[in-house]
N, C-alpha and C. Protein backbone atom coordinates (compact mmCIF):
# COMPACT_ATOMS: atom_id res chain seq x y z
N UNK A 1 0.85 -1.19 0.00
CA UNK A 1 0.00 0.00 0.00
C UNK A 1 0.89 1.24 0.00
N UNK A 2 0.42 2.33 -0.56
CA UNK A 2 1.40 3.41 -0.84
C UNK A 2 1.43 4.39 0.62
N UNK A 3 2.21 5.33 0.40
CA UNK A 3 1.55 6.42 1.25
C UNK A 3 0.99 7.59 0.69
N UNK A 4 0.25 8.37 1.84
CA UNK A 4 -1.03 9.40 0.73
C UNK A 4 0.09 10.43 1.37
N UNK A 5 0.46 11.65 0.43
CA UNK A 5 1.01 12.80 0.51
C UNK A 5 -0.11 13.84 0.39
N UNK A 6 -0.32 14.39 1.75
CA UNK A 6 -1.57 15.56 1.41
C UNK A 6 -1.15 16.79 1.11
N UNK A 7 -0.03 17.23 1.12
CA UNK A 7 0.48 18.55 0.89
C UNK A 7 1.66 18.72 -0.19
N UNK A 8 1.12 19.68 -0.82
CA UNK A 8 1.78 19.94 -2.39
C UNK A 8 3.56 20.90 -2.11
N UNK A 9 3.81 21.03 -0.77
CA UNK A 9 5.00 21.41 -0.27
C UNK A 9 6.11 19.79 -0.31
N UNK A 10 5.19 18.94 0.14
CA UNK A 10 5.95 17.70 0.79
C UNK A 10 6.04 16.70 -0.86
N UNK A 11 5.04 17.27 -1.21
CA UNK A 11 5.80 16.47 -3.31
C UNK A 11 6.35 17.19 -4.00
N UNK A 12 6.67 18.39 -3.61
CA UNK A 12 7.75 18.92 -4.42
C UNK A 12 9.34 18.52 -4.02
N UNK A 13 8.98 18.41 -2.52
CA UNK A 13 10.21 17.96 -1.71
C UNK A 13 10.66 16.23 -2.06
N UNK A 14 9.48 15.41 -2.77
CA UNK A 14 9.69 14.30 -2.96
C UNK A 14 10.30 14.21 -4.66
N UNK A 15 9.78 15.11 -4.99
CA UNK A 15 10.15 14.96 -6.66
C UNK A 15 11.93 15.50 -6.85
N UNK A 16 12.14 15.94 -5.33
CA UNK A 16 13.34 16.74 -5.50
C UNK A 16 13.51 17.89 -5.56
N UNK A 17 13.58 18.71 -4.92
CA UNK A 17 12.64 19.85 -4.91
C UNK A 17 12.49 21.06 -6.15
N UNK A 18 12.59 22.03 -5.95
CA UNK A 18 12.09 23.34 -6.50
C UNK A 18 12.50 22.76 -8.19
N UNK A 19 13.86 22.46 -8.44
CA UNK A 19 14.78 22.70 -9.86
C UNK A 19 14.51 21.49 -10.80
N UNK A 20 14.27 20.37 -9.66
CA UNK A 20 13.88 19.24 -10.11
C UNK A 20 12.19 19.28 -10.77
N UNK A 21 11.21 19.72 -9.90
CA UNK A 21 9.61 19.82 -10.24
C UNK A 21 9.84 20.65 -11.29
N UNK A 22 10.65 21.82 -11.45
CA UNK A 22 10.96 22.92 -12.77
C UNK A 22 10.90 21.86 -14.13
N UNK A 23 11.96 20.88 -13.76
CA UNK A 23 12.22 20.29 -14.79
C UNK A 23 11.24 19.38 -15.39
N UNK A 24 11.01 18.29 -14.41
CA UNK A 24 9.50 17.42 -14.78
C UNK A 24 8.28 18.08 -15.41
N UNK A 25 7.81 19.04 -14.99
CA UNK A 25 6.56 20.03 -15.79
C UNK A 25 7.26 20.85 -16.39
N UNK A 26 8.11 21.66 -17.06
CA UNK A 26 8.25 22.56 -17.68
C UNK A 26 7.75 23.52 -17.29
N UNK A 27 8.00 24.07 -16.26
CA UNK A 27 7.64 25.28 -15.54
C UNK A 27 9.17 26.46 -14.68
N UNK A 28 8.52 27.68 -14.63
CA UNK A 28 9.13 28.04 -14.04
C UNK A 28 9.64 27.83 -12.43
N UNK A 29 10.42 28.01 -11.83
CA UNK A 29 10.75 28.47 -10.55
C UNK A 29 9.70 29.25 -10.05
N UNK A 30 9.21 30.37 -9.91
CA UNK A 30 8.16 31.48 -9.51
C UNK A 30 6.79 30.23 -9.51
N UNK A 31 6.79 29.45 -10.49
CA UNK A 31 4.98 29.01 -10.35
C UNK A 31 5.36 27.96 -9.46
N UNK A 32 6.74 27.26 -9.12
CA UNK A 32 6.95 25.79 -7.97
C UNK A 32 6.48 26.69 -6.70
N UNK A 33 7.65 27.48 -7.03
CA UNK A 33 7.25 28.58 -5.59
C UNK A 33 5.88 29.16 -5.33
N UNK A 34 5.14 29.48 -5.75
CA UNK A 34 3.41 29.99 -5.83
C UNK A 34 3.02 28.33 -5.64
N UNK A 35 3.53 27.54 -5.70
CA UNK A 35 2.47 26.30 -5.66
C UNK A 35 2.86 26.19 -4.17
N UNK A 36 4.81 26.23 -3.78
CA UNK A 36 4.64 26.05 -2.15
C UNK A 36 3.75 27.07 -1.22
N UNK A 37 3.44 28.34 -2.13
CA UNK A 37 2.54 29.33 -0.68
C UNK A 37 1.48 28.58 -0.46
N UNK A 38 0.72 28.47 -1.96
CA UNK A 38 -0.67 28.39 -1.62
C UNK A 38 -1.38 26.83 -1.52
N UNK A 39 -0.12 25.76 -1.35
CA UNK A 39 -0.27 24.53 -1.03
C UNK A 39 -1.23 23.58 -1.91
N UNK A 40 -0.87 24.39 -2.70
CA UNK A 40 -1.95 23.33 -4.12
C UNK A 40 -1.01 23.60 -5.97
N UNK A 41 -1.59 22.33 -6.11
CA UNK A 41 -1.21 22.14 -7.34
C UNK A 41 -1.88 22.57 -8.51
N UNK A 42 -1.67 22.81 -9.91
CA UNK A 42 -2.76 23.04 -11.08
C UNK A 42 -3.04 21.68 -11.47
N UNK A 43 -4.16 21.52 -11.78
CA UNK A 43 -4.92 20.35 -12.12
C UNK A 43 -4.00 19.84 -13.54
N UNK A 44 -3.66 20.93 -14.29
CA UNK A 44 -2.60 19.82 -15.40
C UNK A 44 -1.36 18.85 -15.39
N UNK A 45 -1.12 19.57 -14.15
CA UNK A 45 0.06 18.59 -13.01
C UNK A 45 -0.17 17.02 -12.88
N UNK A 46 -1.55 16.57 -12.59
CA UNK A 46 -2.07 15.75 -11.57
C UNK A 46 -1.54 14.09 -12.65
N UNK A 47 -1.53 14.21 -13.73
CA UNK A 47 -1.12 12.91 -14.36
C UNK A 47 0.43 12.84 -14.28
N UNK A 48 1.22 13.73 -14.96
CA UNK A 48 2.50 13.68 -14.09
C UNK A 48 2.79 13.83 -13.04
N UNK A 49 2.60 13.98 -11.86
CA UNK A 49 2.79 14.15 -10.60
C UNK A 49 2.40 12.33 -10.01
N UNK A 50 1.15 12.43 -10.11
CA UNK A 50 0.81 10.58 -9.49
C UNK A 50 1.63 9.76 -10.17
N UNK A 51 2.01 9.84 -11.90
CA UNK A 51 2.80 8.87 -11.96
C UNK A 51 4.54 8.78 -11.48
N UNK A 52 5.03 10.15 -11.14
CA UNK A 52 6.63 10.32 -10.31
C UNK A 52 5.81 9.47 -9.60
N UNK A 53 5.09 10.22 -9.09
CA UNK A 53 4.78 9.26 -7.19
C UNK A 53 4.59 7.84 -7.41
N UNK A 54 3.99 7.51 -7.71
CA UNK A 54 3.61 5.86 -8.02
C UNK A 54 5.07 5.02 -8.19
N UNK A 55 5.95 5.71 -8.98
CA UNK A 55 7.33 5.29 -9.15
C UNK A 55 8.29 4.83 -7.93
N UNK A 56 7.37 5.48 -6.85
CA UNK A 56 8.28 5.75 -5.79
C UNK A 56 7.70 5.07 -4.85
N UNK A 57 6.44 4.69 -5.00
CA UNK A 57 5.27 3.98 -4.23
C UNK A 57 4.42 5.02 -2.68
N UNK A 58 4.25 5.74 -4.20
CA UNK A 58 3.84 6.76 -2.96
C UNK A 58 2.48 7.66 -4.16
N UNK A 59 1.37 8.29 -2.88
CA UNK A 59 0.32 8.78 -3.78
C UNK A 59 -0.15 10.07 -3.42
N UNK A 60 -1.00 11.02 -3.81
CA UNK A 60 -0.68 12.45 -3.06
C UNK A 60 -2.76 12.50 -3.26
N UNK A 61 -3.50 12.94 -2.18
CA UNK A 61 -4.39 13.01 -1.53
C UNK A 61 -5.31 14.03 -3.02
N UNK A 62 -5.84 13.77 -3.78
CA UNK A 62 -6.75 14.75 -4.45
C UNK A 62 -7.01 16.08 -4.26
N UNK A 63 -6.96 16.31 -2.75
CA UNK A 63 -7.26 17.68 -2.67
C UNK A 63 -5.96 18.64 -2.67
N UNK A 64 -4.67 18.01 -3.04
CA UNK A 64 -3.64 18.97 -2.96
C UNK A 64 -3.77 19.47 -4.33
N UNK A 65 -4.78 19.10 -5.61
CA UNK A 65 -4.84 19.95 -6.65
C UNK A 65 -5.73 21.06 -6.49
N UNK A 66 -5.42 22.10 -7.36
CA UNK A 66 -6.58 23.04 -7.81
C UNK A 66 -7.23 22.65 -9.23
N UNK A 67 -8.69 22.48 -8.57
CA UNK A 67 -9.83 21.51 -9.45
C UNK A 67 -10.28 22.74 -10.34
N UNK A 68 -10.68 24.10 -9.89
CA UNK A 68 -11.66 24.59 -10.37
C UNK A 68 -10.97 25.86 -11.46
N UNK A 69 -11.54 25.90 -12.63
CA UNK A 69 -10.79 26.75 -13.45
C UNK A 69 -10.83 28.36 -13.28
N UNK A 70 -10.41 29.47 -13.31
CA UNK A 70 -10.65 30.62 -13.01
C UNK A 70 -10.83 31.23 -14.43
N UNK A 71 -11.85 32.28 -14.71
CA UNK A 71 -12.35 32.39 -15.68
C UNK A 71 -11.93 33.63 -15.98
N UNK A 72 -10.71 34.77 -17.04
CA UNK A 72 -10.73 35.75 -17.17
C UNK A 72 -11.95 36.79 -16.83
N UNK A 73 -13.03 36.59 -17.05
CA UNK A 73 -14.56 37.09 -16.86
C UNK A 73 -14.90 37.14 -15.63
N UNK A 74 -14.81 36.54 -14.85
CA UNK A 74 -15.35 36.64 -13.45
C UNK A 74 -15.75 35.11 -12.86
N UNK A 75 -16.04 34.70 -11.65
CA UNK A 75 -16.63 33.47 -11.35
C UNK A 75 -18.33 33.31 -11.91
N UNK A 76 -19.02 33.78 -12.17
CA UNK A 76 -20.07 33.68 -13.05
C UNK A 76 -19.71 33.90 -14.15
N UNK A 77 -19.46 33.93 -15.06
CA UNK A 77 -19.27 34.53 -16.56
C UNK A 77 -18.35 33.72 -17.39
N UNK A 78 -19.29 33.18 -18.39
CA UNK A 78 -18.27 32.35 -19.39
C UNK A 78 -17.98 33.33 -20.13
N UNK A 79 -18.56 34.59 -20.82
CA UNK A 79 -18.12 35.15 -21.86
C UNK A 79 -18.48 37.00 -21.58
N UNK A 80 -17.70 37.24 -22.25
CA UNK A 80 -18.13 38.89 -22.10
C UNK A 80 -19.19 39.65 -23.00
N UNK A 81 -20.06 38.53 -23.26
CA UNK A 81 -21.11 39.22 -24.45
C UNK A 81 -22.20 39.37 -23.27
N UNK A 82 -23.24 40.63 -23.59
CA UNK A 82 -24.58 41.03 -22.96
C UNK A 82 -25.29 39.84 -22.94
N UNK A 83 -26.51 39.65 -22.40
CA UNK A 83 -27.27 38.61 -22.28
C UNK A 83 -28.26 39.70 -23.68
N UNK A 84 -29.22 38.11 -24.49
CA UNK A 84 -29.86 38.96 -25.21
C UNK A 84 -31.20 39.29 -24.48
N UNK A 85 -32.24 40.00 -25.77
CA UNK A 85 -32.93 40.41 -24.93
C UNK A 85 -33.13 42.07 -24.14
């Protein structure tokens, strides 16, 4: 049985930290770091990330992603057109 990693500080530290996660996602430094403040991951992460972990026999808790998309427009608003009418 694996172990569950609930915090997105403690799999960056498993992947190796900051230079290493840089490298696996193709990301900057600044967004590893914004992922250690706010203790969550981006949901495009989540297939590479479980499979490092799985490698290692280890699994990270669902809620260390961020599920919900943020919408240039606002949290109501898919689009910037008037309603008709």
């Amino acid at each position: 049985m694996s172990r569950q990693i609930t915090k997105a500080s403690d799999i960056i530290e498993v992947l190796g930290g900051t230079k290493a996660t840089c490298n696996l996602l193709g990301v900057t430094g600044q967004a590893v770091s914004h992922w250690r403040v706010s203790d969550l991951l981006p949901s495009h992460t989540y297939p590479i990330v479980q499979s490092e972990l799985m490698k290692r026999g280890l699994s990270a808790d669902l809620s260390v992603w961020r599920w919900d998309r943020r919408s240039k427009f606002g949290p109501d608003r898919k689009t910037n057109a008037s309603p008709a009418g």
